[in-house]
Protein backbone atom coordinates (compact mmCIF):
# COMPACT_ATOMS: atom_id res chain seq x y z
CA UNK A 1 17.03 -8.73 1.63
CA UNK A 2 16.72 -12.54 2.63
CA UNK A 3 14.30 -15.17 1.65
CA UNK A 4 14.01 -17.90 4.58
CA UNK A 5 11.21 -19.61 5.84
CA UNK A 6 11.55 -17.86 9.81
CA UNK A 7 8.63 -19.40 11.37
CA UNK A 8 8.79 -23.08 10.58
CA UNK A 9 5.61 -22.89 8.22
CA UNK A 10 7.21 -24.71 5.19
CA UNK A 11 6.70 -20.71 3.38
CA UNK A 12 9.64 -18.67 2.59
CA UNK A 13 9.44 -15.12 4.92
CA UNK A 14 10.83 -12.53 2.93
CA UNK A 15 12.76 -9.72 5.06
CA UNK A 16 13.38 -6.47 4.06
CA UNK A 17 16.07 -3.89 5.60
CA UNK A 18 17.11 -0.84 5.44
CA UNK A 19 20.02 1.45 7.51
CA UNK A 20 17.14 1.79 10.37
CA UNK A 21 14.83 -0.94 9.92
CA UNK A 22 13.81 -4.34 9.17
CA UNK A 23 10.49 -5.57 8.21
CA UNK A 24 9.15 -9.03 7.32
CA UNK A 25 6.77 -10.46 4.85
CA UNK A 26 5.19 -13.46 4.52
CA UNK A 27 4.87 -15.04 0.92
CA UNK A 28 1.94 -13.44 0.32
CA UNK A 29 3.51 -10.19 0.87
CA UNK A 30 1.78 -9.35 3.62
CA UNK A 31 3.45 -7.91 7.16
CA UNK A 32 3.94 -10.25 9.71
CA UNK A 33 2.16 -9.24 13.40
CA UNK A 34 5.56 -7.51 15.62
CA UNK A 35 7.69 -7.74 12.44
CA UNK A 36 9.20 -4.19 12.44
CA UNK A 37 11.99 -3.83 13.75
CA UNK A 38 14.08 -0.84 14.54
CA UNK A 39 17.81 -1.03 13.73
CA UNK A 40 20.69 1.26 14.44
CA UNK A 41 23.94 1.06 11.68
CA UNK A 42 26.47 3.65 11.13
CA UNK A 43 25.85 5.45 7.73
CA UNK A 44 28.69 3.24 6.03
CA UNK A 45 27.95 0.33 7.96
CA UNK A 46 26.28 -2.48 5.53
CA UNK A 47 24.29 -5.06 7.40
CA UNK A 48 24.40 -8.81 5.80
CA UNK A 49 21.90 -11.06 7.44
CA UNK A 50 21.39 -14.64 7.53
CA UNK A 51 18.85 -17.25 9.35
CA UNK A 52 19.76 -19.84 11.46
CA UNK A 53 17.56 -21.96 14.41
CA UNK A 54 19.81 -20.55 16.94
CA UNK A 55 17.85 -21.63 20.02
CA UNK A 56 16.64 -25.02 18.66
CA UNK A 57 12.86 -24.28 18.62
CA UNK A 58 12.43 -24.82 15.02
CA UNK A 59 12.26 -21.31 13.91
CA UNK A 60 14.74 -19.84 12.57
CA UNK A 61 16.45 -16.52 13.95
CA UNK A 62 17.96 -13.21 11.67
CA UNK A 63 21.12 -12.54 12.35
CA UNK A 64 23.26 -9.44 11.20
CA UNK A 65 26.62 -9.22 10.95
CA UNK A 66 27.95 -5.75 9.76
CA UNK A 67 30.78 -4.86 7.41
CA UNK A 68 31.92 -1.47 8.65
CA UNK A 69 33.30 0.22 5.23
């Protein structure tokens, strides 16, 4: 899970992923519009995401890095 305002709204986004997908809420809980996203992980593979504004546009990007175990 991570809790990081994505879309520059001052609100905190909360995403929520699993082995084949991520989904995002606002703080309402609510779905955001084109929020799921399918993923593909190896069955031991354990995604860790973080945020960062990688393209300078004031919203902030997910970003998975996976520990292969």
């Amino acid at each position: 899970m991570l809790i990081e305002d994505l879309n520059g709204d001052g609100s905190p986004e909360i995403s929520v992923m699993s082995y084949e997908n991520i989904i995002v809420l606002n703080s309402s809980g609510n779905m955001l519009p084109g929020s799921y996203y399918g993923l593909q992980f190896d069955d031991m593979a354990v995604p860790l995401p973080s945020a960062a504004d990688l393209n300078q546009d004031s919203s902030n990007e997910i970003i998975f890095s996976n520990l292969d175990m």
